[in-house]
N, C-alpha and C. Protein backbone atom coordinates (compact mmCIF):
# COMPACT_ATOMS: atom_id res chain seq x y z
N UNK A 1 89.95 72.21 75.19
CA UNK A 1 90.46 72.11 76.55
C UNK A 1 91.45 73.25 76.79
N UNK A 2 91.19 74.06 77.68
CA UNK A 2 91.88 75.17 78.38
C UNK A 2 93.40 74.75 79.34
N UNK A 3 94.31 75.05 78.73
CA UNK A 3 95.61 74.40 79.79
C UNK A 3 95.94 75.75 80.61
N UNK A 4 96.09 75.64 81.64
CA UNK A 4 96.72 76.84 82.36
C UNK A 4 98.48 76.57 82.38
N UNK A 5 98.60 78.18 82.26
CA UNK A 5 100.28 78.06 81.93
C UNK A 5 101.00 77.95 83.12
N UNK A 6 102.05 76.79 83.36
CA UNK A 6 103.21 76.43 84.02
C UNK A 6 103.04 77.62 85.06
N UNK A 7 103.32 76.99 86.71
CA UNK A 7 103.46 77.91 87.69
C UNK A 7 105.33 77.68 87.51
N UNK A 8 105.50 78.21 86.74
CA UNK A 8 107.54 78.21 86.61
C UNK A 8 106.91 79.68 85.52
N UNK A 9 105.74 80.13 85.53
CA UNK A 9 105.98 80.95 84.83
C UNK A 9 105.48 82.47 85.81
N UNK A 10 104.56 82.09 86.50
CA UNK A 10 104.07 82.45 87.60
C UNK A 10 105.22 83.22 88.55
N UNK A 11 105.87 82.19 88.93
CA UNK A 11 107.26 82.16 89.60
C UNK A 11 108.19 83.29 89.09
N UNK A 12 108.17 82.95 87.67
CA UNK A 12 109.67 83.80 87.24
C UNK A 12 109.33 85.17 87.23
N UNK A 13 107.64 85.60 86.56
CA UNK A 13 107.28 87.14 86.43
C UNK A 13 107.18 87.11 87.78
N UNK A 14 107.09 86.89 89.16
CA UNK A 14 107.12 87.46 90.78
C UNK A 14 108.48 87.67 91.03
N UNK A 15 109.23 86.77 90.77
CA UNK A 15 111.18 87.02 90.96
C UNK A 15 111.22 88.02 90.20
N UNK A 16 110.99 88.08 88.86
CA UNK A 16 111.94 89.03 87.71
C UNK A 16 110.95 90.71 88.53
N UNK A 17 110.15 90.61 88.68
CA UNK A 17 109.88 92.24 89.06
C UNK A 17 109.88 92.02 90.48
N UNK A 18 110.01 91.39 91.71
CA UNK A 18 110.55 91.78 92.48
C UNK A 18 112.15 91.99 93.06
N UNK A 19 112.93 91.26 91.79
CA UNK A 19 114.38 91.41 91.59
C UNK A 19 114.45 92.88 90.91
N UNK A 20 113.40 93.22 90.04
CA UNK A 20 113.57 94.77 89.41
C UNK A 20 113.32 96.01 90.88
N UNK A 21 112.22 95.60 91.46
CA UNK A 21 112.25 96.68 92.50
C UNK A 21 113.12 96.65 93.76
N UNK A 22 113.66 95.74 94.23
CA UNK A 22 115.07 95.31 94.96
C UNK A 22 115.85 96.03 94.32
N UNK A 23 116.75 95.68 92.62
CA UNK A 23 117.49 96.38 92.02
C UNK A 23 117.58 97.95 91.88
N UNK A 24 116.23 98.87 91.90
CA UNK A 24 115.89 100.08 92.05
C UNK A 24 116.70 100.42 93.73
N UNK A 25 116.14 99.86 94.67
CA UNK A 25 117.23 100.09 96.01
C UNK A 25 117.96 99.86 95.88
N UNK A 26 118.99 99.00 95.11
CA UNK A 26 120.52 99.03 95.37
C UNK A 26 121.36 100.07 94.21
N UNK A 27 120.64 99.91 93.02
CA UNK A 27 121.25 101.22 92.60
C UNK A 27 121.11 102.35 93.39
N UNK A 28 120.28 102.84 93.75
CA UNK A 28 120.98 103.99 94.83
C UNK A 28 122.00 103.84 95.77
N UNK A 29 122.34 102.82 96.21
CA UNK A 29 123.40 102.90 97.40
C UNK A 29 124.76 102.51 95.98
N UNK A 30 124.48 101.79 95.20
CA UNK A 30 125.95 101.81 94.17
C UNK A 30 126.20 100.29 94.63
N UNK A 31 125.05 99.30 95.23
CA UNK A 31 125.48 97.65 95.62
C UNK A 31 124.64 97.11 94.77
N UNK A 32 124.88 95.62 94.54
CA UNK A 32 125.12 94.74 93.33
C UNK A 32 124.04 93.97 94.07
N UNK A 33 123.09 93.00 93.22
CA UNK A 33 122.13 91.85 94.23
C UNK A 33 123.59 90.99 95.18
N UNK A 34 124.33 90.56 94.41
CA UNK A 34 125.22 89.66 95.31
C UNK A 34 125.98 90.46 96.39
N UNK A 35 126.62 91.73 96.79
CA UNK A 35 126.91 92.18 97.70
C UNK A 35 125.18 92.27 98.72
N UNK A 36 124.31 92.81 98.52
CA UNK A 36 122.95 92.69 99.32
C UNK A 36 122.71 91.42 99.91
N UNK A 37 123.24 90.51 99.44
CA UNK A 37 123.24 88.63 100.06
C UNK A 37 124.40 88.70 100.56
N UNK A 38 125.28 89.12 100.35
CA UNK A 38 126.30 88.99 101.86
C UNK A 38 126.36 89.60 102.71
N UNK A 39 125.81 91.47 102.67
CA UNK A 39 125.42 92.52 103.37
C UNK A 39 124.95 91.47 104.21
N UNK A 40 123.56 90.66 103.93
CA UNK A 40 122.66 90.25 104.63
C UNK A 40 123.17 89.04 105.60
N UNK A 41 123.82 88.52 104.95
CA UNK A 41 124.43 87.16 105.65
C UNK A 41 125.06 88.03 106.84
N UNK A 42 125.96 88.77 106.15
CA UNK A 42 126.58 89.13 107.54
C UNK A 42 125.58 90.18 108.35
N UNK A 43 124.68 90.23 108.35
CA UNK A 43 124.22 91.25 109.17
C UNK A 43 123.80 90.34 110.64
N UNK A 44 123.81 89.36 110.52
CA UNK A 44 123.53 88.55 112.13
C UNK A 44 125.22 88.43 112.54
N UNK A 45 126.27 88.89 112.29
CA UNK A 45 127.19 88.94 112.82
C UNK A 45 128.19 88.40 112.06
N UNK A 46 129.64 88.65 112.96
CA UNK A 46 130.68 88.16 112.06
C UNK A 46 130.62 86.91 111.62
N UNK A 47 131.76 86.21 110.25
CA UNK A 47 131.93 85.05 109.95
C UNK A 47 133.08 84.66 109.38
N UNK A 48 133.37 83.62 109.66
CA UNK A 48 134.65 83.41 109.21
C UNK A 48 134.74 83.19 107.73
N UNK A 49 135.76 83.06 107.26
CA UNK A 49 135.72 83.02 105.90
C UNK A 49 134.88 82.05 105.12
N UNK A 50 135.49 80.78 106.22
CA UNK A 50 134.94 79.71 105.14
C UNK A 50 133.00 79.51 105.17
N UNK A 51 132.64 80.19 106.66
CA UNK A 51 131.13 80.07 106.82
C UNK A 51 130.62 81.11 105.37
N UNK A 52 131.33 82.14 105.78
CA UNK A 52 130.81 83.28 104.41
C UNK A 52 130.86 82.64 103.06
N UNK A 53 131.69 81.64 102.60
CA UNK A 53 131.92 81.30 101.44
C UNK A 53 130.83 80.77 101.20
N UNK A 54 130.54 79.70 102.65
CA UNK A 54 129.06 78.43 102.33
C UNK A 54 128.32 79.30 102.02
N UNK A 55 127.94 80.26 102.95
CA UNK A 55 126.38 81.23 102.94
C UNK A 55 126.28 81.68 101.39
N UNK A 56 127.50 82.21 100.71
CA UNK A 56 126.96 82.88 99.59
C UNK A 56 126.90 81.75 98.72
N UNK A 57 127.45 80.58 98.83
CA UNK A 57 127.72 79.23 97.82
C UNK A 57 125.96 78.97 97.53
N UNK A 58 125.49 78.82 98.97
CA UNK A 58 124.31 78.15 99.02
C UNK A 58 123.18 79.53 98.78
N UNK A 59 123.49 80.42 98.62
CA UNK A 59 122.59 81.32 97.84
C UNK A 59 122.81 81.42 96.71
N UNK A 60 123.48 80.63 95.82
CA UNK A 60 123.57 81.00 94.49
C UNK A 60 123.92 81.91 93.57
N UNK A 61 124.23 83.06 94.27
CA UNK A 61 123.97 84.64 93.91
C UNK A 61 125.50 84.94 92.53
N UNK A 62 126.33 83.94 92.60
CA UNK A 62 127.56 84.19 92.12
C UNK A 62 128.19 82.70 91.71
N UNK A 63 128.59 82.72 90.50
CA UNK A 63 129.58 81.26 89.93
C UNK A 63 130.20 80.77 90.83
N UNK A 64 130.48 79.27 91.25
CA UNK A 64 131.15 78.66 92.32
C UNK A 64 132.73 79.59 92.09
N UNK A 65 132.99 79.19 92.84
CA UNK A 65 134.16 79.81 93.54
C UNK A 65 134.51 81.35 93.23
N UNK A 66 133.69 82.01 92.64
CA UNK A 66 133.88 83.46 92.59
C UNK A 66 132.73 84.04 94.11
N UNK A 67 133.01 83.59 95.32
CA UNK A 67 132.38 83.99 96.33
C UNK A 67 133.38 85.10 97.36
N UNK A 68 134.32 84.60 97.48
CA UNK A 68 135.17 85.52 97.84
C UNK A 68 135.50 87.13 97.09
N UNK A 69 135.10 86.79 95.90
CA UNK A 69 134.79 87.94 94.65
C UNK A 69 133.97 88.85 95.34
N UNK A 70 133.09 88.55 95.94
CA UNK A 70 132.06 89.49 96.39
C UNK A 70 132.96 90.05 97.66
N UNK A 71 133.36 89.67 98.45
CA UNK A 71 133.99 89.94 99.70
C UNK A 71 134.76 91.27 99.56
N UNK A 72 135.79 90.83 98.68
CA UNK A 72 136.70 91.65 97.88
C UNK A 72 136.26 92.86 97.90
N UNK A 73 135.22 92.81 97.12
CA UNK A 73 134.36 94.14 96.57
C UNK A 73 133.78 95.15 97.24
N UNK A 74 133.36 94.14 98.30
CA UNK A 74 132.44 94.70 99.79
C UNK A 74 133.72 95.82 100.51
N UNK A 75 134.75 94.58 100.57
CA UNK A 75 136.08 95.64 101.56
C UNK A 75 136.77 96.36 100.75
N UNK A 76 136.44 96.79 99.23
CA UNK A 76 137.12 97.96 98.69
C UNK A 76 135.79 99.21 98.78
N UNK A 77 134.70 98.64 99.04
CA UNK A 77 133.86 99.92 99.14
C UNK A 77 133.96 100.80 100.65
N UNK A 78 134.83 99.85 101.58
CA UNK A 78 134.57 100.00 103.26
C UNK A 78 133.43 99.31 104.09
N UNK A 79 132.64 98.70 103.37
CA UNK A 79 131.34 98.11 103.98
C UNK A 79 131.51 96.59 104.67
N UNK A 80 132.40 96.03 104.56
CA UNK A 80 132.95 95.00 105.37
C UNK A 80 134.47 95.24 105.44
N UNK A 81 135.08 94.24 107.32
CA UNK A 81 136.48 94.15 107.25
C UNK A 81 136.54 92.99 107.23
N UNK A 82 137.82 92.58 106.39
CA UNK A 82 138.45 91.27 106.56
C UNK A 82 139.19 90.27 107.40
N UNK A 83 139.62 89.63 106.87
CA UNK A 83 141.19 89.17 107.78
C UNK A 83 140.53 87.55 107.65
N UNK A 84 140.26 86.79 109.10
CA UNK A 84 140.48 86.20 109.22
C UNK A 84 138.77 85.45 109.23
N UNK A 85 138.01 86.35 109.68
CA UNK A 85 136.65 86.55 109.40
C UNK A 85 135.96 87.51 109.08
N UNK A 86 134.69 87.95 108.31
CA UNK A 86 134.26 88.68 107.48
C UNK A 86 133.20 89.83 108.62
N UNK A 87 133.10 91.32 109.13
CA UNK A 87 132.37 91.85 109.54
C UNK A 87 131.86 92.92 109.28
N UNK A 88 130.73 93.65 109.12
CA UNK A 88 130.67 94.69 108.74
C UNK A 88 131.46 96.14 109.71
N UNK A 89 131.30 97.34 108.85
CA UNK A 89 132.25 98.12 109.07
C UNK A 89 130.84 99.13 109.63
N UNK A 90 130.94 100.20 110.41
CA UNK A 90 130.49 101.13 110.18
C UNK A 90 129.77 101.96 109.43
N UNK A 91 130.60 102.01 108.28
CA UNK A 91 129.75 102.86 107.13
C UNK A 91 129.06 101.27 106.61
N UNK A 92 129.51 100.36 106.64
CA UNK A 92 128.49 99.09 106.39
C UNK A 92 127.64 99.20 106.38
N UNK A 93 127.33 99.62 107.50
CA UNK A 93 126.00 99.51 109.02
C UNK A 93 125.33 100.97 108.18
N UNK A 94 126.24 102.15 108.40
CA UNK A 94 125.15 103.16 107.86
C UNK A 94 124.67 103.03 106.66
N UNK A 95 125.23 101.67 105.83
CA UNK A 95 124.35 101.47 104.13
C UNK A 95 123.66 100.65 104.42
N UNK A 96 123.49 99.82 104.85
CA UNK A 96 122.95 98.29 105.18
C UNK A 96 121.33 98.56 105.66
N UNK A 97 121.79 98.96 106.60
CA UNK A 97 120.32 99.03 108.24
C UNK A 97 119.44 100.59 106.87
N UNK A 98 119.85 101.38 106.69
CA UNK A 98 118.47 102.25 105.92
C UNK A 98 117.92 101.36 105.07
N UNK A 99 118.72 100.56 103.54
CA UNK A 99 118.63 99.92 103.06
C UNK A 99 117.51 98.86 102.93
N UNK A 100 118.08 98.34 104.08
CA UNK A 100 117.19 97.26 104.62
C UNK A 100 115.83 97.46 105.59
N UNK A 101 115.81 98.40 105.94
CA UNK A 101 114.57 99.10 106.23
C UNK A 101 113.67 99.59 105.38
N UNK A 102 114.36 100.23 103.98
CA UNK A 102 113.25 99.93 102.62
C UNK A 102 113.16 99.10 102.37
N UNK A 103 113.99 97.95 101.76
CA UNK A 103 113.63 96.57 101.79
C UNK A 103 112.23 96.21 102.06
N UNK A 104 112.06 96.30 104.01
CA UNK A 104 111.24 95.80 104.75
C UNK A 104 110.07 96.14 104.61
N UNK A 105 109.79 97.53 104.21
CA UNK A 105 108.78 98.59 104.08
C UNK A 105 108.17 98.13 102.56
N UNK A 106 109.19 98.00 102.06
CA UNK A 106 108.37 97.64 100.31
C UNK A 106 107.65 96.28 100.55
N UNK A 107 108.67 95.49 101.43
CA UNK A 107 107.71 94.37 101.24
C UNK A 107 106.40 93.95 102.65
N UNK A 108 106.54 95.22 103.18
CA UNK A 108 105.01 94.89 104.06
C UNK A 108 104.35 95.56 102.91
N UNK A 109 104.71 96.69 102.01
CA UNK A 109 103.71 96.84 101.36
C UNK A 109 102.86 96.22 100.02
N UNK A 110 104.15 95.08 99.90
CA UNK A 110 103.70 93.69 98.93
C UNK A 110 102.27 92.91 99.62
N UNK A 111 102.61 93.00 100.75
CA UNK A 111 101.52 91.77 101.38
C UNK A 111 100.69 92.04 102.50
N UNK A 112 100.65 93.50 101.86
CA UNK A 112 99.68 94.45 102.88
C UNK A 112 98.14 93.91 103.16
N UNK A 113 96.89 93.23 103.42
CA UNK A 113 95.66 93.13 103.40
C UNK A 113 95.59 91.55 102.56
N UNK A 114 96.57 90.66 102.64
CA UNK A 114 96.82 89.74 102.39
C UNK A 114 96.17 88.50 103.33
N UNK A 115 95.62 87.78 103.32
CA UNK A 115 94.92 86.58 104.11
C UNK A 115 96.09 86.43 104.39
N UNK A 116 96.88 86.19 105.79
CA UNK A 116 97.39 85.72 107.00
C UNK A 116 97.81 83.77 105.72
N UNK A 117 96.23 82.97 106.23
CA UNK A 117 96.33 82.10 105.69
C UNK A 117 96.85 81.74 103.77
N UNK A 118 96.75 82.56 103.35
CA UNK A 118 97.18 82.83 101.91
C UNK A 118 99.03 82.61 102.21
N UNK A 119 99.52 83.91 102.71
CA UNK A 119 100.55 84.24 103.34
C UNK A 119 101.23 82.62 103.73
N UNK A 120 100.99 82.49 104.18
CA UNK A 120 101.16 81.29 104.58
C UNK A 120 101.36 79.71 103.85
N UNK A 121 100.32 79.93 103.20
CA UNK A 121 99.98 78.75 102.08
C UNK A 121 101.09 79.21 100.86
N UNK A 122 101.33 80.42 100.41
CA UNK A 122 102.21 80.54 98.99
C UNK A 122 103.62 80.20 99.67
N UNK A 123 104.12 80.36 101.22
CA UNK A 123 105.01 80.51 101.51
C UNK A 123 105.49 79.01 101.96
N UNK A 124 105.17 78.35 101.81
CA UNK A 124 105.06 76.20 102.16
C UNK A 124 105.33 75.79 100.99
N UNK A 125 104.04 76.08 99.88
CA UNK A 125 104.67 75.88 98.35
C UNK A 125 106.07 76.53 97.45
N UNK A 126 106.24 77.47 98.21
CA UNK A 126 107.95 78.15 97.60
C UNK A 126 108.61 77.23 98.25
N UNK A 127 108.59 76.91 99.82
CA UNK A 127 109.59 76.04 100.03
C UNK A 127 109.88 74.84 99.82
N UNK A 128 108.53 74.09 99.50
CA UNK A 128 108.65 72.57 98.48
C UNK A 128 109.48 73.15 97.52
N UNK A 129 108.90 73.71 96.99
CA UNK A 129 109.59 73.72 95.42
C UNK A 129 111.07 74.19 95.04
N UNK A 130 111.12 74.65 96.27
CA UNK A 130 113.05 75.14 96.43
C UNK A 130 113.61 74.04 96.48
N UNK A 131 113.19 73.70 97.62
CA UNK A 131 113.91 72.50 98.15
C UNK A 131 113.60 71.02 96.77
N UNK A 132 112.73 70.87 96.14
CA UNK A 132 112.90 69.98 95.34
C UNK A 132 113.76 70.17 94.13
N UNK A 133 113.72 72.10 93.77
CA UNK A 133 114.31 72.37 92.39
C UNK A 133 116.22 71.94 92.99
N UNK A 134 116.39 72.17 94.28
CA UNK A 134 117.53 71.93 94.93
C UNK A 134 118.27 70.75 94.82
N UNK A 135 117.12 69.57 94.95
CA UNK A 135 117.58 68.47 95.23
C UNK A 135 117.80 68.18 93.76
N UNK A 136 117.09 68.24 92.72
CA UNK A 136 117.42 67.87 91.09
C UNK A 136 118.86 68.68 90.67
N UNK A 137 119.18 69.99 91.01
CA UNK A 137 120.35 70.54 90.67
C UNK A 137 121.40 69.50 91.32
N UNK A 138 121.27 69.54 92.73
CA UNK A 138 122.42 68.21 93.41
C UNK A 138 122.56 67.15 92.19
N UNK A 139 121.18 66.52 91.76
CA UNK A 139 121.22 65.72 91.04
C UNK A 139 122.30 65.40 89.24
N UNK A 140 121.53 66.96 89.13
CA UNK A 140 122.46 67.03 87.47
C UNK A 140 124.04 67.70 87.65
N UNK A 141 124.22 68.33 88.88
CA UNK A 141 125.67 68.80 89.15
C UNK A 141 126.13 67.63 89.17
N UNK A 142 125.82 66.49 89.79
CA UNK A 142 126.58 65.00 90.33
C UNK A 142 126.94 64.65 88.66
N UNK A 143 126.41 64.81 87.72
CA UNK A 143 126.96 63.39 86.84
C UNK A 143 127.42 63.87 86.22
């Protein structure tokens, strides 16, 4: 009997090399995956502190309460200002928006000639499975 291997394995080789070719764009600009998740958060506009804290909490990207860590980091490079809520800066904007326009470009060219319906179907099953791997972490954080 033939077992096919765990889609957690499936999963991790699509993250681990599309976290490697993500990582290739941010070493050039000199940003970290966790500054690129707050770049991003904030790119729909300002936020106050405590919204920025949730956004990066609930992305995972960084140990609980080292979220403001990232902030820090962002406003010693110039790419966000602080204070009272979190916004990008100018030169932000001129790292961010090219950035993220390769980003965009690499990944139309991930799912270039791709069935629409495929597209679709892998993208329902990531979100079950987030949302369930989500709800078990709630689970084992609680006890």
């Amino acid at each position: 009997m033939t077992t096919s291997p765990p889609i957690t394995r499936f999963i991790g080789e699509a993250e681990r090399t599309l976290q490697a070719l993500l990582q290739h764009q941010l070493q050039q600009v000199g940003m970290t995956f966790a500054q690129w998740v707050a770049m991003t958060v904030l790119s729909g506009g300002p936020l106050t502190v405590t919204r920025f804290t949730e956004a990066i909490a609930a992305a995972r990207v960084v140990a609980a309460g080292e979220e403001l860590r990232v902030a820090d980091e962002l406003e010693e490079k110039g790419l966000i200002a602080g204070g009272s809520e979190f916004s990008m800066t100018e030169r932000g904007l001129d790292v961010f928006l090219p950035l993220r326009g390769k980003v965009g470009d690499l990944t139309t060219s991930l799912v270039a000639e791709m069935p629409g319906d495929d597209l679709a179907a892998t993208r329902r099953v990531l979100e079950v499975l987030t949302h369930r791997a989500a709800q078990l972490l709630v689970g084992t954080t609680a006890r």
